[in-house]
Every structure is written in C-alpha cells, then in structure tokens.
C-alpha atoms as a PDB file:
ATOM      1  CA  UNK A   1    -276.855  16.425 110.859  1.00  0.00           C
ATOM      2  CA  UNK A   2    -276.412  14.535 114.316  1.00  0.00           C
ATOM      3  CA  UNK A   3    -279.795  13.549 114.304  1.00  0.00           C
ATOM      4  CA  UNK A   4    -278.866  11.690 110.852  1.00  0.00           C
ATOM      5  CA  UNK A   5    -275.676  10.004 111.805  1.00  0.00           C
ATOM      6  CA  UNK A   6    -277.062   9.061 114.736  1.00  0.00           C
ATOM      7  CA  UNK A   7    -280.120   7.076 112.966  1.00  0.00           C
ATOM      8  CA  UNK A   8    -277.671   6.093 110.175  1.00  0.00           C
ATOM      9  CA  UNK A   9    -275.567   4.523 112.917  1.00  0.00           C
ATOM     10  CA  UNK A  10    -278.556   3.494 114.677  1.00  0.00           C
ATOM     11  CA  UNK A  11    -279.379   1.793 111.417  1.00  0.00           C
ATOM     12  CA  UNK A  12    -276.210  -0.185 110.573  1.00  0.00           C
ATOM     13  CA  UNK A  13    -276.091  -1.367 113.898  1.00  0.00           C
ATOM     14  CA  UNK A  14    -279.464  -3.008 113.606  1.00  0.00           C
ATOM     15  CA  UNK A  15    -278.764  -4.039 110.417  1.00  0.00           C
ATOM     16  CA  UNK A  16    -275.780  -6.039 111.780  1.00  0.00           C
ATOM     17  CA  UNK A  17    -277.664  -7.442 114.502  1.00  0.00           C
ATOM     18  CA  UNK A  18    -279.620  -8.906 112.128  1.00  0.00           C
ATOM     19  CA  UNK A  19    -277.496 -10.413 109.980  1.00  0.00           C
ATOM     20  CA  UNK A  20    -275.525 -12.175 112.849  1.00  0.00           C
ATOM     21  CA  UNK A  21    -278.337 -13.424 114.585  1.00  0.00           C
ATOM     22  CA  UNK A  22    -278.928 -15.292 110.648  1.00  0.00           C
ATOM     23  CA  UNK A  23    -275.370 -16.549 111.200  1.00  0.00           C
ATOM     24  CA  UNK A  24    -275.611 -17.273 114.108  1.00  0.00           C
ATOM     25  CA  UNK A  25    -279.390 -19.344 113.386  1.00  0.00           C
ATOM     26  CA  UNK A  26    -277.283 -20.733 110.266  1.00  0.00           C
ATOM     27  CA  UNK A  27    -275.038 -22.055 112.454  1.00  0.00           C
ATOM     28  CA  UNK A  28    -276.804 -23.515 114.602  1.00  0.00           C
ATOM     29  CA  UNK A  29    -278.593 -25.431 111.977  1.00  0.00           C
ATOM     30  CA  UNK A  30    -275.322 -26.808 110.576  1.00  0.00           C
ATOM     31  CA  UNK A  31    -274.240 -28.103 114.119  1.00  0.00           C
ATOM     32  CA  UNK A  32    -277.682 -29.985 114.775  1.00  0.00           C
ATOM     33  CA  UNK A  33    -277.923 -31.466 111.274  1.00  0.00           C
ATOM     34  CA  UNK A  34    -273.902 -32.392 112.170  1.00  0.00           C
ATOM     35  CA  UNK A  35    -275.158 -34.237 115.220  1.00  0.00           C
ATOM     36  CA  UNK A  36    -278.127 -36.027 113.469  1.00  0.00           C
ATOM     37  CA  UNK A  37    -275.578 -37.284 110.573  1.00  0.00           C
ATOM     38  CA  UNK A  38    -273.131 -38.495 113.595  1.00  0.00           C
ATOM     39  CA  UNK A  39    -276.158 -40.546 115.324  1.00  0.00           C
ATOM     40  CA  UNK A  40    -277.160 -42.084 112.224  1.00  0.00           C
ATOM     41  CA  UNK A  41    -273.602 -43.541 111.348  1.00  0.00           C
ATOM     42  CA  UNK A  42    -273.144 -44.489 114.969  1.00  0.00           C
ATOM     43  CA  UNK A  43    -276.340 -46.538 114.868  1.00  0.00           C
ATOM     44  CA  UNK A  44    -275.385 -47.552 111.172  1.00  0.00           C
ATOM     45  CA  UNK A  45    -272.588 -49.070 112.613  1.00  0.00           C
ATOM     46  CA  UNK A  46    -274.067 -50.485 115.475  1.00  0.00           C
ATOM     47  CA  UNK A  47    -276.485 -52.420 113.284  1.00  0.00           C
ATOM     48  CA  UNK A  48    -273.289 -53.122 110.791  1.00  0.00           C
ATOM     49  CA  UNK A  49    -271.903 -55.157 113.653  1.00  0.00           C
ATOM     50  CA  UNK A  50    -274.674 -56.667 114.660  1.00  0.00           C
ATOM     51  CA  UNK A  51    -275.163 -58.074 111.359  1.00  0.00           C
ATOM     52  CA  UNK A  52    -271.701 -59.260 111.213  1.00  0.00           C
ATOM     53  CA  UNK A  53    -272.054 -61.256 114.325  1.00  0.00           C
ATOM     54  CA  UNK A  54    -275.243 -62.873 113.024  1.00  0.00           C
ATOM     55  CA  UNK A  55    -275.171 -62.954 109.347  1.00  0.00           C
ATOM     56  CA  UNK A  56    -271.400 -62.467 108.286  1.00  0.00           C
ATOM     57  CA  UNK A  57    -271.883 -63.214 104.354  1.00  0.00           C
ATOM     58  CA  UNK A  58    -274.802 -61.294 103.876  1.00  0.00           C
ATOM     59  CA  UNK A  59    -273.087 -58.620 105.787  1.00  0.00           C
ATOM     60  CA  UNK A  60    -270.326 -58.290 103.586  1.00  0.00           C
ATOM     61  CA  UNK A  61    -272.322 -58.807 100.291  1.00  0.00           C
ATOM     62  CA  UNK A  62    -274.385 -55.674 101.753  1.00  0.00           C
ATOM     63  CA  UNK A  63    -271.353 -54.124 102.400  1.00  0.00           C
ATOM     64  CA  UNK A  64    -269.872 -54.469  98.597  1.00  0.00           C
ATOM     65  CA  UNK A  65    -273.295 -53.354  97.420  1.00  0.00           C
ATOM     66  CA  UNK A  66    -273.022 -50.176  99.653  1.00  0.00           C
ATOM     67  CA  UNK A  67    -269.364 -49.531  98.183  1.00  0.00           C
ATOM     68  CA  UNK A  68    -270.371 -50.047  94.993  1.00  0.00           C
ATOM     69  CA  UNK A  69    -273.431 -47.707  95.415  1.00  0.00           C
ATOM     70  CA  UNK A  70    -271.040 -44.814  97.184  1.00  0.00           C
ATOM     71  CA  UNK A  71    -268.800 -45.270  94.119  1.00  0.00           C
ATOM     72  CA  UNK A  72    -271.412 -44.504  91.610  1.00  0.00           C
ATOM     73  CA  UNK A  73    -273.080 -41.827  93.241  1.00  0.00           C
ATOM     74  CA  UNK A  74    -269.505 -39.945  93.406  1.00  0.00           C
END
C-alpha cells in the first residue's frame, strides 16, 4: 500500500511537472511573439514618419486607407 501511494504520488508529481513546463513553454511563446508584434509597430512607425517627412499626402491617404481597412476587418 506504501509502495502504491508512493508511485501514485510519484506519478502526479511528474504529471505536474509536465504540465507546467507546457505553461511555462506556452508562455514563453506568448512573450516572444509579444516582442516581435512590438518591433514591427515600432519600425511601422518609424517608416510612418519617415513618410510623413517626405511624402506628407500620400502618407495620410495611406493612412485613411489603413483606417478604413482596420475598420472593416473589425
């Protein structure tokens, strides 16, 4: 009977492990796809101003057109 609670424990316990290394993988997953999406609006707007400083009207028709595209794909 000890030799069975002990393996059941055993077993739980590994079984736990594994699930919060998943988490934990999961996680981690979530924060580098976070970062990615961060970079690519910070050289969105980088470009954005760029743009601006060069081309203002086609900036802000490109800028409408992006609005207008957000606002249909909601």
């Amino acid at each position: 009977s000890d030799d069975d609670d002990a393996e059941s424990r055993s077993s739980r316990v590994t079984q736990l492990c594994t699930y919060f290394q998943q988490k934990y993988k999961h996680l981690c997953r979530l924060e580098r796809a976070e970062a990615r999406q961060k970079k690519c609006r910070h050289t969105f707007r980088k470009a954005l101003l760029q743009a601006a400083s060069k081309e203002p009207e086609c900036t802000g028709q490109l800028i409408q057109e992006l609005r207008r595209a957000a606002c249909s794909g909601t």
